[in-house]
C-alpha atoms as a PDB file:
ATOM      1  CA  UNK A   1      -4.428 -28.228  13.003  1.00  0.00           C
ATOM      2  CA  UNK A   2      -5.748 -25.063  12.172  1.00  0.00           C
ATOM      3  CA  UNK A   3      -9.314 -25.166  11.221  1.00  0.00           C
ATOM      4  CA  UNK A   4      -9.995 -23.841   7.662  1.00  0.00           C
ATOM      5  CA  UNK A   5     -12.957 -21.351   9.167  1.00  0.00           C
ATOM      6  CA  UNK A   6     -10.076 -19.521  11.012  1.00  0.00           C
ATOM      7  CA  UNK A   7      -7.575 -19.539   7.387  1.00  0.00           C
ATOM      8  CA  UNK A   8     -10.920 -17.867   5.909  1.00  0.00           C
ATOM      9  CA  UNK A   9     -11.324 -15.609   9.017  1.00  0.00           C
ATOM     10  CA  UNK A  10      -7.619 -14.284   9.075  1.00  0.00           C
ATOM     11  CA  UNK A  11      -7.841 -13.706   5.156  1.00  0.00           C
ATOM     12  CA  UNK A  12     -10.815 -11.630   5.501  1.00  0.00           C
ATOM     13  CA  UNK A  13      -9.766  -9.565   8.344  1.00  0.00           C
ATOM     14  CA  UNK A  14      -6.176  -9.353   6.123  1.00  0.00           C
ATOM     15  CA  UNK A  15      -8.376  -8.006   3.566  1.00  0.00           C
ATOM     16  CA  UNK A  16     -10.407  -5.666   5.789  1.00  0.00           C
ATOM     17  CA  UNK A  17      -7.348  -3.656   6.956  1.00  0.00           C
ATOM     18  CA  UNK A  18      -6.096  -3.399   3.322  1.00  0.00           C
ATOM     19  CA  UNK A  19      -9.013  -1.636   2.117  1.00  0.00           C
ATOM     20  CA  UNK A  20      -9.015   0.535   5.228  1.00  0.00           C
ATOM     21  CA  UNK A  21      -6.133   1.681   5.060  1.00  0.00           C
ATOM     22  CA  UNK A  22      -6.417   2.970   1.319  1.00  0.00           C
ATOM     23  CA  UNK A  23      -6.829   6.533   0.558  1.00  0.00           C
ATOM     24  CA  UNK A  24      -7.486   8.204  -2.568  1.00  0.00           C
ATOM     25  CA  UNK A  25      -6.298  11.900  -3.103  1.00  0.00           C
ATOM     26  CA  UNK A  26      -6.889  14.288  -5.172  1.00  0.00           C
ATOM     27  CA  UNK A  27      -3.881  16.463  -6.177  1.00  0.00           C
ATOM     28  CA  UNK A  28      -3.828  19.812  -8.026  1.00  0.00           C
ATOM     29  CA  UNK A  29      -0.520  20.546  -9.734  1.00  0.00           C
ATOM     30  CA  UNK A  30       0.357  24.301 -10.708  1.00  0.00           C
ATOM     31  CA  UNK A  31       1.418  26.191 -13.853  1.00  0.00           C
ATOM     32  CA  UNK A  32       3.618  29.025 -14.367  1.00  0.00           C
ATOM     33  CA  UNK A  33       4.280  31.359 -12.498  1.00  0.00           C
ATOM     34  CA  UNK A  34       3.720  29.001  -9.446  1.00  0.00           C
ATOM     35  CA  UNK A  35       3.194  30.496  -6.082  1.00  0.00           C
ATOM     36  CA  UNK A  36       2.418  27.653  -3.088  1.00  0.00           C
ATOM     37  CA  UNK A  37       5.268  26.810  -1.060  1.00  0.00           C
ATOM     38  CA  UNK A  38       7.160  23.683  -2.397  1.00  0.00           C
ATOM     39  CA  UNK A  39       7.001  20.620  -0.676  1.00  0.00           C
ATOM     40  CA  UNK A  40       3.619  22.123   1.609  1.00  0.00           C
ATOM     41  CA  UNK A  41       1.189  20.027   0.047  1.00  0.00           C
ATOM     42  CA  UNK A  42      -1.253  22.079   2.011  1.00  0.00           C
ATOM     43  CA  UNK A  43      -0.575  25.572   0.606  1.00  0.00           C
ATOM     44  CA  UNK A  44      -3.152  26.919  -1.773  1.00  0.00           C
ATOM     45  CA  UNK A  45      -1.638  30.708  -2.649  1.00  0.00           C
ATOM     46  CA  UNK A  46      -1.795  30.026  -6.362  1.00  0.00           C
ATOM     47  CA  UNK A  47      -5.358  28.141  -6.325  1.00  0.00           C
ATOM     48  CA  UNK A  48      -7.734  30.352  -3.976  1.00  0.00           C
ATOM     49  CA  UNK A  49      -8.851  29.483  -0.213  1.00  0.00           C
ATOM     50  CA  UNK A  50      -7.307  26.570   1.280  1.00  0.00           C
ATOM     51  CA  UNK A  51     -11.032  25.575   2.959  1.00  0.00           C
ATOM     52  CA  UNK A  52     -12.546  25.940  -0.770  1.00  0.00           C
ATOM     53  CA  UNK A  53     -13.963  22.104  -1.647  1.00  0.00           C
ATOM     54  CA  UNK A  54     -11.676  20.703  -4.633  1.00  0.00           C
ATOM     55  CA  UNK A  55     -11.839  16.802  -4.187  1.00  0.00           C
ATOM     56  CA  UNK A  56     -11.339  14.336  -1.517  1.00  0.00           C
ATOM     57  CA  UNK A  57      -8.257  14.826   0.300  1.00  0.00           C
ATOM     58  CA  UNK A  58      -7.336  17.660  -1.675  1.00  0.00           C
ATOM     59  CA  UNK A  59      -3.195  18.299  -2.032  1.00  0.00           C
ATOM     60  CA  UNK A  60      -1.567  21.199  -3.562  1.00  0.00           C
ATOM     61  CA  UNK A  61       1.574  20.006  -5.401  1.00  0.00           C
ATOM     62  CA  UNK A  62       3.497  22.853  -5.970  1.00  0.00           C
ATOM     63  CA  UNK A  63       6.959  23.683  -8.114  1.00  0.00           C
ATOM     64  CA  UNK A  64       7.993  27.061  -8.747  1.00  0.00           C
ATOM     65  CA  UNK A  65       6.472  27.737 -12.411  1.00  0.00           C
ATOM     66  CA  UNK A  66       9.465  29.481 -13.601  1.00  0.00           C
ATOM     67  CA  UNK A  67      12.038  26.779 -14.055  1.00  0.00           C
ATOM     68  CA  UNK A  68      12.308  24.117 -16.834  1.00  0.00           C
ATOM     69  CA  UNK A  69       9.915  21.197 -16.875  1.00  0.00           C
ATOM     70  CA  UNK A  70      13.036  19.048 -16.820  1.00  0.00           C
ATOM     71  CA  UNK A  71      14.676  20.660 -13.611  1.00  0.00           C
ATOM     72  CA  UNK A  72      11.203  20.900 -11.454  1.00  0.00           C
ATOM     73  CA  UNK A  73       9.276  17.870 -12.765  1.00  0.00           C
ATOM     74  CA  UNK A  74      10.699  15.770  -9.478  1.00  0.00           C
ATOM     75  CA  UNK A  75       8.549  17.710  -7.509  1.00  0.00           C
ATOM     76  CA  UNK A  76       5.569  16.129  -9.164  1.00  0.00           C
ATOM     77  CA  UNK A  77       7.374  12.952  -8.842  1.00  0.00           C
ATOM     78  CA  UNK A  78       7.575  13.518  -5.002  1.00  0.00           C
ATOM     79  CA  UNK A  79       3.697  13.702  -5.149  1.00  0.00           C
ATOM     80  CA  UNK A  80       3.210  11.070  -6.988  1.00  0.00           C
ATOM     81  CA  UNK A  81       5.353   8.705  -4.829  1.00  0.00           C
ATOM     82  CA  UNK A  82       3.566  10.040  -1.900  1.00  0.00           C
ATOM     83  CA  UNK A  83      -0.100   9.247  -2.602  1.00  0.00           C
ATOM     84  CA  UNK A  84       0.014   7.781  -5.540  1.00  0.00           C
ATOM     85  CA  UNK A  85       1.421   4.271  -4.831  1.00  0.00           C
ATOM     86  CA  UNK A  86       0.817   1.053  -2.590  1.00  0.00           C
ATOM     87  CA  UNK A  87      -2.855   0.610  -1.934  1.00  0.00           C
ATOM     88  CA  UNK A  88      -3.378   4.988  -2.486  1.00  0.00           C
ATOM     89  CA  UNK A  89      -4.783   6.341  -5.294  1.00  0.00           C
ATOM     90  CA  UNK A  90      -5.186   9.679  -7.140  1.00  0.00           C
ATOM     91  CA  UNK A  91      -7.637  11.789  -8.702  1.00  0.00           C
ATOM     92  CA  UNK A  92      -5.227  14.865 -11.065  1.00  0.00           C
ATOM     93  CA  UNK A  93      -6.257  17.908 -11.625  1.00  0.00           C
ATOM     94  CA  UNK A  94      -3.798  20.325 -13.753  1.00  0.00           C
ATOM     95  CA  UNK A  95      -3.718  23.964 -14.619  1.00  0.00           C
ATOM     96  CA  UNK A  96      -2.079  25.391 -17.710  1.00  0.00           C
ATOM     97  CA  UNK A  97       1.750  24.508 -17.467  1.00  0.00           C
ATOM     98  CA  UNK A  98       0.512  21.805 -15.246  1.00  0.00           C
ATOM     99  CA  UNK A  99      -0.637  19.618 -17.987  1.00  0.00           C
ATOM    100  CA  UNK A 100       3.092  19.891 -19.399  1.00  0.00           C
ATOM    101  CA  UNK A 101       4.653  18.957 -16.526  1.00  0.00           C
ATOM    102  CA  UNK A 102       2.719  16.302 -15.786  1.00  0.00           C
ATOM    103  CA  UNK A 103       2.499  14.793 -19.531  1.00  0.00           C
ATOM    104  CA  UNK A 104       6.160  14.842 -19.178  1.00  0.00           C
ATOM    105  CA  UNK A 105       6.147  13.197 -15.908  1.00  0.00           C
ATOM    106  CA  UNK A 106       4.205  10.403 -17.076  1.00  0.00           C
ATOM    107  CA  UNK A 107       5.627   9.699 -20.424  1.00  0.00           C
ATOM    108  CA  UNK A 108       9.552   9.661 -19.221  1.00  0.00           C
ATOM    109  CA  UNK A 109       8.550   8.325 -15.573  1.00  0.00           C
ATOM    110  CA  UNK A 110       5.712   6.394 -15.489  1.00  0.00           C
ATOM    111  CA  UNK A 111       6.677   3.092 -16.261  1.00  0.00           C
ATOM    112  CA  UNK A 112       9.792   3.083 -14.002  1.00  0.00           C
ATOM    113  CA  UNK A 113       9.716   1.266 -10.240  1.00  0.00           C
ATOM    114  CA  UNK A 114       8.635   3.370  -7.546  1.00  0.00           C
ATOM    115  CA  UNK A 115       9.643   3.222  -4.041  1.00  0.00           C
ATOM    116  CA  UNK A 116       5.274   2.566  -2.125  1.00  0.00           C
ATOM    117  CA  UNK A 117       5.674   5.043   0.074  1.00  0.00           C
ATOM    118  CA  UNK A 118       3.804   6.274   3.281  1.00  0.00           C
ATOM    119  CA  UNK A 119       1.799   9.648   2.412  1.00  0.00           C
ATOM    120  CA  UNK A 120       3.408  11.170   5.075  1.00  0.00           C
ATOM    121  CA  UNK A 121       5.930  14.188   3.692  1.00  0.00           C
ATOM    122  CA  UNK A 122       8.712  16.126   5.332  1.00  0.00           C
ATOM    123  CA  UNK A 123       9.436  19.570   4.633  1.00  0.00           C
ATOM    124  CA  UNK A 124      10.582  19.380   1.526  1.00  0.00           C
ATOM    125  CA  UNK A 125       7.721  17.071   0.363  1.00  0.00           C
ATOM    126  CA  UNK A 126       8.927  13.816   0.072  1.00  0.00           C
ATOM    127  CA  UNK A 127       7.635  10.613   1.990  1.00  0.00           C
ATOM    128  CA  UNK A 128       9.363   7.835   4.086  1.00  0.00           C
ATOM    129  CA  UNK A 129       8.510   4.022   2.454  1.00  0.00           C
ATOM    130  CA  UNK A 130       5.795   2.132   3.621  1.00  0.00           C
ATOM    131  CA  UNK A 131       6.636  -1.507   3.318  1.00  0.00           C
ATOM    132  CA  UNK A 132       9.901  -1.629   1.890  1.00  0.00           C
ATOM    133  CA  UNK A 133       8.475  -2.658  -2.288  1.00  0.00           C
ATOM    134  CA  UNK A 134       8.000  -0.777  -5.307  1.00  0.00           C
ATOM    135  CA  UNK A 135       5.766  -0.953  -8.058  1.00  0.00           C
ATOM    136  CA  UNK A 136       5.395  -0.025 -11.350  1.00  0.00           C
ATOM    137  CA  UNK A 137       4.556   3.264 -12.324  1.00  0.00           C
ATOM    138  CA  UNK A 138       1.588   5.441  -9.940  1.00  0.00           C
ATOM    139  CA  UNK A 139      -1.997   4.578  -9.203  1.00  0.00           C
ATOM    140  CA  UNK A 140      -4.013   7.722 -10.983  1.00  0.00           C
ATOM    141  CA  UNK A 141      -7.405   7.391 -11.754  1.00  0.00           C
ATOM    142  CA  UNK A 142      -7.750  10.115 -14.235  1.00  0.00           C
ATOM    143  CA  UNK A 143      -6.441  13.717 -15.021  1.00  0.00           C
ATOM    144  CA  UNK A 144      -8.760  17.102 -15.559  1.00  0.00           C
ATOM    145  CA  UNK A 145      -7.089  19.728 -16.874  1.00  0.00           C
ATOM    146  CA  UNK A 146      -7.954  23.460 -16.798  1.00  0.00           C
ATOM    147  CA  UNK A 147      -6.427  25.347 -19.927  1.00  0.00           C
ATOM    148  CA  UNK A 148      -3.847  22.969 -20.674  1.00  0.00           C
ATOM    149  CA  UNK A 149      -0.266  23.849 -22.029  1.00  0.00           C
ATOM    150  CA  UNK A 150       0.778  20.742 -23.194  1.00  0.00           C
ATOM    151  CA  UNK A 151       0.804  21.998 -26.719  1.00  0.00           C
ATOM    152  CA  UNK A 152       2.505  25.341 -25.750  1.00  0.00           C
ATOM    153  CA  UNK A 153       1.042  28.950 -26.398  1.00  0.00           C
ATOM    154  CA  UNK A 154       1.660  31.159 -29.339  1.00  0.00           C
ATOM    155  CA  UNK A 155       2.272  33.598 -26.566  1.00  0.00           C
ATOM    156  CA  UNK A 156       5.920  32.076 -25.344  1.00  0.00           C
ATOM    157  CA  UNK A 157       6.747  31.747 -29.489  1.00  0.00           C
ATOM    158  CA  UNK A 158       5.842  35.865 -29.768  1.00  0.00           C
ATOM    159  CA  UNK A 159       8.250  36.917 -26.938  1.00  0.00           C
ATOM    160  CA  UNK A 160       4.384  37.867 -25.158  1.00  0.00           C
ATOM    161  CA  UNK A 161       5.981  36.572 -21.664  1.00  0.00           C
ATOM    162  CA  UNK A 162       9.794  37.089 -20.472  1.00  0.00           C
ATOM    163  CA  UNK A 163      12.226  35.660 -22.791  1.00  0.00           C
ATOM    164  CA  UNK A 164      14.613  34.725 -19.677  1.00  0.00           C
ATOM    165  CA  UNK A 165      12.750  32.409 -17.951  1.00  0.00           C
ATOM    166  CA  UNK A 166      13.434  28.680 -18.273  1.00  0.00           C
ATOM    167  CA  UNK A 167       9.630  28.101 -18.239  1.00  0.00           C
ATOM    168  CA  UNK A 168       8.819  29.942 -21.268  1.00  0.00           C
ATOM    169  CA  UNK A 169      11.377  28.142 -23.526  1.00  0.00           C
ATOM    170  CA  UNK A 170       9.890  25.141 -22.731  1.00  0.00           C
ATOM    171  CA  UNK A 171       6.303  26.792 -23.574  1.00  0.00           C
ATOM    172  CA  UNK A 172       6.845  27.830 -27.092  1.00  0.00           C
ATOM    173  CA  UNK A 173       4.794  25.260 -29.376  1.00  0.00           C
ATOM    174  CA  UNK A 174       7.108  23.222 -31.139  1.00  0.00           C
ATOM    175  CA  UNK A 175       9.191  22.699 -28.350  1.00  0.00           C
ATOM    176  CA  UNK A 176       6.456  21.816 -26.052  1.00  0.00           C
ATOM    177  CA  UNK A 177       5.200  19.699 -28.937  1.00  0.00           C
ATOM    178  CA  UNK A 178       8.137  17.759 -28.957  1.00  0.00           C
ATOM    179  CA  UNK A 179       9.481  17.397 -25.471  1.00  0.00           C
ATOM    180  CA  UNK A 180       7.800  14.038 -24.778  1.00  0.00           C
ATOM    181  CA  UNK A 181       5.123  11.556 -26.583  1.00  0.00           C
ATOM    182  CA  UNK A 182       2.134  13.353 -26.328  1.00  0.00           C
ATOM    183  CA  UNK A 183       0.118   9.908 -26.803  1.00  0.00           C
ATOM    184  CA  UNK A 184       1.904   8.123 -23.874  1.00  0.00           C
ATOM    185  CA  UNK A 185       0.184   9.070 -21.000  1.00  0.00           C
ATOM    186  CA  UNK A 186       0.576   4.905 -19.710  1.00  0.00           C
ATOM    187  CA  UNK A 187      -3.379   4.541 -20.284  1.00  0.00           C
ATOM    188  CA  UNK A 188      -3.965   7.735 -17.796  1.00  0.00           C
ATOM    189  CA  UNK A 189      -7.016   9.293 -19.652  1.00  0.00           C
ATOM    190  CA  UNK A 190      -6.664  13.857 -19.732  1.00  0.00           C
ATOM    191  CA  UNK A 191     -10.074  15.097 -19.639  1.00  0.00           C
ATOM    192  CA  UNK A 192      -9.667  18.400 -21.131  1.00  0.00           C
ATOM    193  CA  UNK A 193     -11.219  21.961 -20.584  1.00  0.00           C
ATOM    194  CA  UNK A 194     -10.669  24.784 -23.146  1.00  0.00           C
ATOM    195  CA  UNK A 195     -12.097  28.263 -21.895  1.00  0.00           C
ATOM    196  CA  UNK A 196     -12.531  31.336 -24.700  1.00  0.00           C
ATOM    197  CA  UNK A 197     -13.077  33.825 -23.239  1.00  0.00           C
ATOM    198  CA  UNK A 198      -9.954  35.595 -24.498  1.00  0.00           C
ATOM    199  CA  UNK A 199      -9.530  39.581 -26.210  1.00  0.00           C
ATOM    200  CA  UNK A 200      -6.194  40.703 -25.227  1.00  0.00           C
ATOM    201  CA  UNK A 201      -4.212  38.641 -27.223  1.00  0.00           C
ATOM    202  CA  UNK A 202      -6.615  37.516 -29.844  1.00  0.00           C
ATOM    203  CA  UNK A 203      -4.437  38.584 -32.680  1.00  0.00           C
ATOM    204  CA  UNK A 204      -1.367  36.351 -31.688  1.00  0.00           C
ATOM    205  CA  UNK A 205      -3.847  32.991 -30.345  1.00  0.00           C
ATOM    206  CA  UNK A 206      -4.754  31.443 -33.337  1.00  0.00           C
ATOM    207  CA  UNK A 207      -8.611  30.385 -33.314  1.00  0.00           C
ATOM    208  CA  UNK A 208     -10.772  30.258 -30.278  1.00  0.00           C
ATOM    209  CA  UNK A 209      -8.691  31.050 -26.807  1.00  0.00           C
ATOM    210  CA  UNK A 210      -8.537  32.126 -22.447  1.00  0.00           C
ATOM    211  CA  UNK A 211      -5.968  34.906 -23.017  1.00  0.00           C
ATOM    212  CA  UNK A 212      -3.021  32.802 -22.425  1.00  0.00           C
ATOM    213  CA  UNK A 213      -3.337  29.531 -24.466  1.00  0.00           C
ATOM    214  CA  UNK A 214      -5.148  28.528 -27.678  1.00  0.00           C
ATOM    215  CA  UNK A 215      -7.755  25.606 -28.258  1.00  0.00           C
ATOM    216  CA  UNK A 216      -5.306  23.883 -30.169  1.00  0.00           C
ATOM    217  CA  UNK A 217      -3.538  22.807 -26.833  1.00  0.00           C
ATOM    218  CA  UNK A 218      -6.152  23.617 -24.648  1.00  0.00           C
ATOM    219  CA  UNK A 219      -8.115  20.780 -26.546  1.00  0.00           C
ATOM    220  CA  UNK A 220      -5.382  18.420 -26.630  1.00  0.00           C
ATOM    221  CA  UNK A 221      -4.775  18.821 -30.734  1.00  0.00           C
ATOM    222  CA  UNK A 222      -2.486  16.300 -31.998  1.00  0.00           C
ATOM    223  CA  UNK A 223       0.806  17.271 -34.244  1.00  0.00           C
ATOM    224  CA  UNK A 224       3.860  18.941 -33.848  1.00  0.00           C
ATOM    225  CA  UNK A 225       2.625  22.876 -34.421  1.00  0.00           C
ATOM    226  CA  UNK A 226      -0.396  24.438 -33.197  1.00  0.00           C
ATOM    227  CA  UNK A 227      -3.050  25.515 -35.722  1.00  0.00           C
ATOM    228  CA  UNK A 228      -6.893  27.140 -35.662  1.00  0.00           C
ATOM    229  CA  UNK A 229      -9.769  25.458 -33.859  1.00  0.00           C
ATOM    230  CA  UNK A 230     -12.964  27.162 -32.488  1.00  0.00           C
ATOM    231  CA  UNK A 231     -16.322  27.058 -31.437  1.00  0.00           C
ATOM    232  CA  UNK A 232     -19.172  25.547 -33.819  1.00  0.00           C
ATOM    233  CA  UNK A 233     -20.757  28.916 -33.637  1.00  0.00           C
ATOM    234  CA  UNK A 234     -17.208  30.426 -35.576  1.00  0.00           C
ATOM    235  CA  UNK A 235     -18.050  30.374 -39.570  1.00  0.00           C
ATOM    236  CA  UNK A 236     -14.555  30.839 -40.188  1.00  0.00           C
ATOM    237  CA  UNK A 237     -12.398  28.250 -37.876  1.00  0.00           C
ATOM    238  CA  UNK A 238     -12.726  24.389 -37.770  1.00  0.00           C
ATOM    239  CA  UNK A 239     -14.404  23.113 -34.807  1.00  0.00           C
ATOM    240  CA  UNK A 240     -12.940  21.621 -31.704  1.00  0.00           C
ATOM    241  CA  UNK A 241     -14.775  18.216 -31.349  1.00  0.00           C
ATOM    242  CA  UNK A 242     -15.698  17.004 -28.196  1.00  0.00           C
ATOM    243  CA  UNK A 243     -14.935  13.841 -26.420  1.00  0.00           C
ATOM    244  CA  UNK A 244     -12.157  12.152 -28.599  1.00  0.00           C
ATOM    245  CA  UNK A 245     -13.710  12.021 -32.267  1.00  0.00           C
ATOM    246  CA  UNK A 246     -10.887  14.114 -34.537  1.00  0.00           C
ATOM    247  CA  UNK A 247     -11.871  17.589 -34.997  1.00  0.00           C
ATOM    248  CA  UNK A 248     -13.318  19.548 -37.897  1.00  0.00           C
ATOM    249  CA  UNK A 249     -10.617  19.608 -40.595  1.00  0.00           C
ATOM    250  CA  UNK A 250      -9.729  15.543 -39.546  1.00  0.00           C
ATOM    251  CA  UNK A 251      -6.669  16.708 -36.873  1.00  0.00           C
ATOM    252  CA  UNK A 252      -7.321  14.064 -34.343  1.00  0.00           C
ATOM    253  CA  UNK A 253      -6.487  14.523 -30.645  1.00  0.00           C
ATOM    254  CA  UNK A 254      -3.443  12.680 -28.642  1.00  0.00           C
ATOM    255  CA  UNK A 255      -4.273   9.104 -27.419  1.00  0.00           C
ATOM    256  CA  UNK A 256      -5.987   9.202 -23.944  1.00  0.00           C
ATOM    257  CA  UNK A 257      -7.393  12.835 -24.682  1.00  0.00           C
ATOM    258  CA  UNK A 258     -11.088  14.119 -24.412  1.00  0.00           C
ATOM    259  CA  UNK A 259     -12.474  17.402 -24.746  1.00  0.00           C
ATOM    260  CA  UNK A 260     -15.023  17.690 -21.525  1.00  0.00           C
ATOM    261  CA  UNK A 261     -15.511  21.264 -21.478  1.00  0.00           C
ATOM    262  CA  UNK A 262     -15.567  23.354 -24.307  1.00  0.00           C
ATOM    263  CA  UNK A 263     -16.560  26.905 -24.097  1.00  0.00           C
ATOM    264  CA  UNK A 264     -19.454  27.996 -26.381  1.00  0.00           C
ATOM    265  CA  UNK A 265     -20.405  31.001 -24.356  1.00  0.00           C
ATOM    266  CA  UNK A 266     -16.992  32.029 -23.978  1.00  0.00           C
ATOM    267  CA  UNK A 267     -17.776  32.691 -20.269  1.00  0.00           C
ATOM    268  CA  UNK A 268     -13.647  31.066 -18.855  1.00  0.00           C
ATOM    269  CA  UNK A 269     -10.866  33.017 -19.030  1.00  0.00           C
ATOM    270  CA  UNK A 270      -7.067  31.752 -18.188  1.00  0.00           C
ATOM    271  CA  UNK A 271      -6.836  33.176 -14.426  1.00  0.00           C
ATOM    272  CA  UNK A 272      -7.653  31.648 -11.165  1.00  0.00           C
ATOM    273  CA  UNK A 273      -7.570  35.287 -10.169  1.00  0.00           C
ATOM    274  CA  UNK A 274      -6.466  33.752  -6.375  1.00  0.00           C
ATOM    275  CA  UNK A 275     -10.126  32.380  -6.088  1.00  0.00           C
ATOM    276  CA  UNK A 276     -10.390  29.061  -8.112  1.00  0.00           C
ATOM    277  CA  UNK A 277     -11.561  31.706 -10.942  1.00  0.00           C
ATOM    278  CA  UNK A 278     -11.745  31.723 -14.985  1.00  0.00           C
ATOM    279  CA  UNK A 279     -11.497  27.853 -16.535  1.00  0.00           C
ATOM    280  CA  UNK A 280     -10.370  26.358 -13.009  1.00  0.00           C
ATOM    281  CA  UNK A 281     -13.449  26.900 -11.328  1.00  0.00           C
ATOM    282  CA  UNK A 282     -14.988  24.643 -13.775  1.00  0.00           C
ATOM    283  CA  UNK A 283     -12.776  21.608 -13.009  1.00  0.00           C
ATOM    284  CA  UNK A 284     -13.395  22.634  -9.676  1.00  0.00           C
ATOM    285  CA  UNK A 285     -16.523  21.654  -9.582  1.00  0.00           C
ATOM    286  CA  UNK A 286     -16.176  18.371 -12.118  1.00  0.00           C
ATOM    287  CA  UNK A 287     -13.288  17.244  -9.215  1.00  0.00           C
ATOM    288  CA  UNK A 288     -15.958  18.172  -6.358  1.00  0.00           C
ATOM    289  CA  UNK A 289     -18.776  16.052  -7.794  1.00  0.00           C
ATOM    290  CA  UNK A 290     -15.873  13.299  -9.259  1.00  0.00           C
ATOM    291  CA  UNK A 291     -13.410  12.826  -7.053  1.00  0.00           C
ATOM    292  CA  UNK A 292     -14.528  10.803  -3.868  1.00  0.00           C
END
């Protein structure tokens, strides 16, 4: 008979090599104009230096950032599968388009079964399974997201960027707006970072903006059309609220959406400039000191 001190000792040491083997990751998924090599979830050319500190077990999803959401969003779905699943889990960070792609990932894909796979990719970025069982959905601890363009920009609606790429279509605000549910992120929370330090296109960004996309989606504004939101110092705009109180005006934010960062100095501009610059560098940092 088997003693019950060695069921106890088996279930502990069971235990013991479960938690070891989990891994959390943290992944950082592109925006447009892309730039990393698809399926290397190791190259950085659209971030900054590959040896630059940006979360525990940092991965670089990438997808080209010129092609619909619909026709690249797999790639993201390749990540996920990879390190997001079995007994791995994920820190997100997003930039710009990122936060479209990946709201659109979530709200189409994120309750379907997923193959637990083994975090180990091939070239084209996608892993063999791990035990042979799926699950439900990924395992993602929480999103930050630099400048997001889950609202589109009022630069894709002016013809601002070229009018032929697939990207852009999707960018323009109303059909950004209403390309997915905006509230169904499957409980993921989308910390938020709006940068303002924008002057070229300050006459076609309504309110406060980074030179590429407005507060209105940078803040995670509910509705189906963008509108005006600013900085309390701005006399003349409604405020963009922090945390996930409705703003100034009573436009509330999408479900699972907080303002972190917003920029009252407006110190953050759009671009990385290829070294983690502008409103990335900040969620640089928040994924350094968060994501362990």
């Amino acid at each position: 008979m088997v003693s019950f001190a060695r069921i106890c000792l088996a279930l502990v040491l069971a235990l013991s090599a479960s938690l070891a083997s989990a891994t959390n990751y943290t992944l950082w998924i592109n925006g447009r104009t892309g730039g990393g090599t698809i399926g290397n979830y190791n190259s950085w050319t659209y971030w900054g230096p590959e040896a630059t500190a940006a979360g525990v077990n940092k991965k670089s999803v990438n997808w080209d950032g010129y092609n619909s959401i619909s026709n690249q969003n797999y790639h993201v779905r390749d990540a996920l599968d990879c390190f997001c699943t079995g007994s791995n889990w994920c820190y997100i960070a997003t930039h710009s388009a990122g936060d479209l792609i990946l709201g659109y990932t979530l709200a189409n894909y994120g309750s379907s079964a997923r193959q637990k796979k083994n975090a180990t990719p091939n070239s084209a970025g996608v892993c063999g399974a791990s035990d042979g069982t799926s699950q439900t959905g990924w395992n993602i601890k929480w999103v930050r997201t630099a400048s997001g363009a889950g609202g589109g920009s009022e630069l894709s609606d002016a013809g601002s960027w070229a009018l032929t790429e697939p990207l852009v279509k999707d960018l323009k605000t109303t059909t950004a707006r209403a390309m997915y549910n905006h509230n169904d992120t499957k409980g993921v929370w989308f910390y938020m970072y709006a940068g303002a330090k924008g002057t070229l296109y300050s006459g076609i960004l309504p309110g406060q903006d980074d030179e590429a996309v407005a507060y209105h989606s940078t803040g995670g504004v509910s509705g189906s059309s963008g509108g005006s939101w600013c900085n309390p110092s701005d006399w003349f705009c409604n405020d963009l609220t922090l945390g996930t109180a409705a703003n100034e005006g009573g436009r509330a934010k999408w479900s699972y959406h907080s303002v972190s960062f917003r920029d009252d100095n407006e110190a953050y501009n759009h671009y990385t400039g290829g070294n983690w610059g502008g409103i990335v560098g900040v969620v640089r940092g928040a994924m350094v000191n968060s994501a362990q």
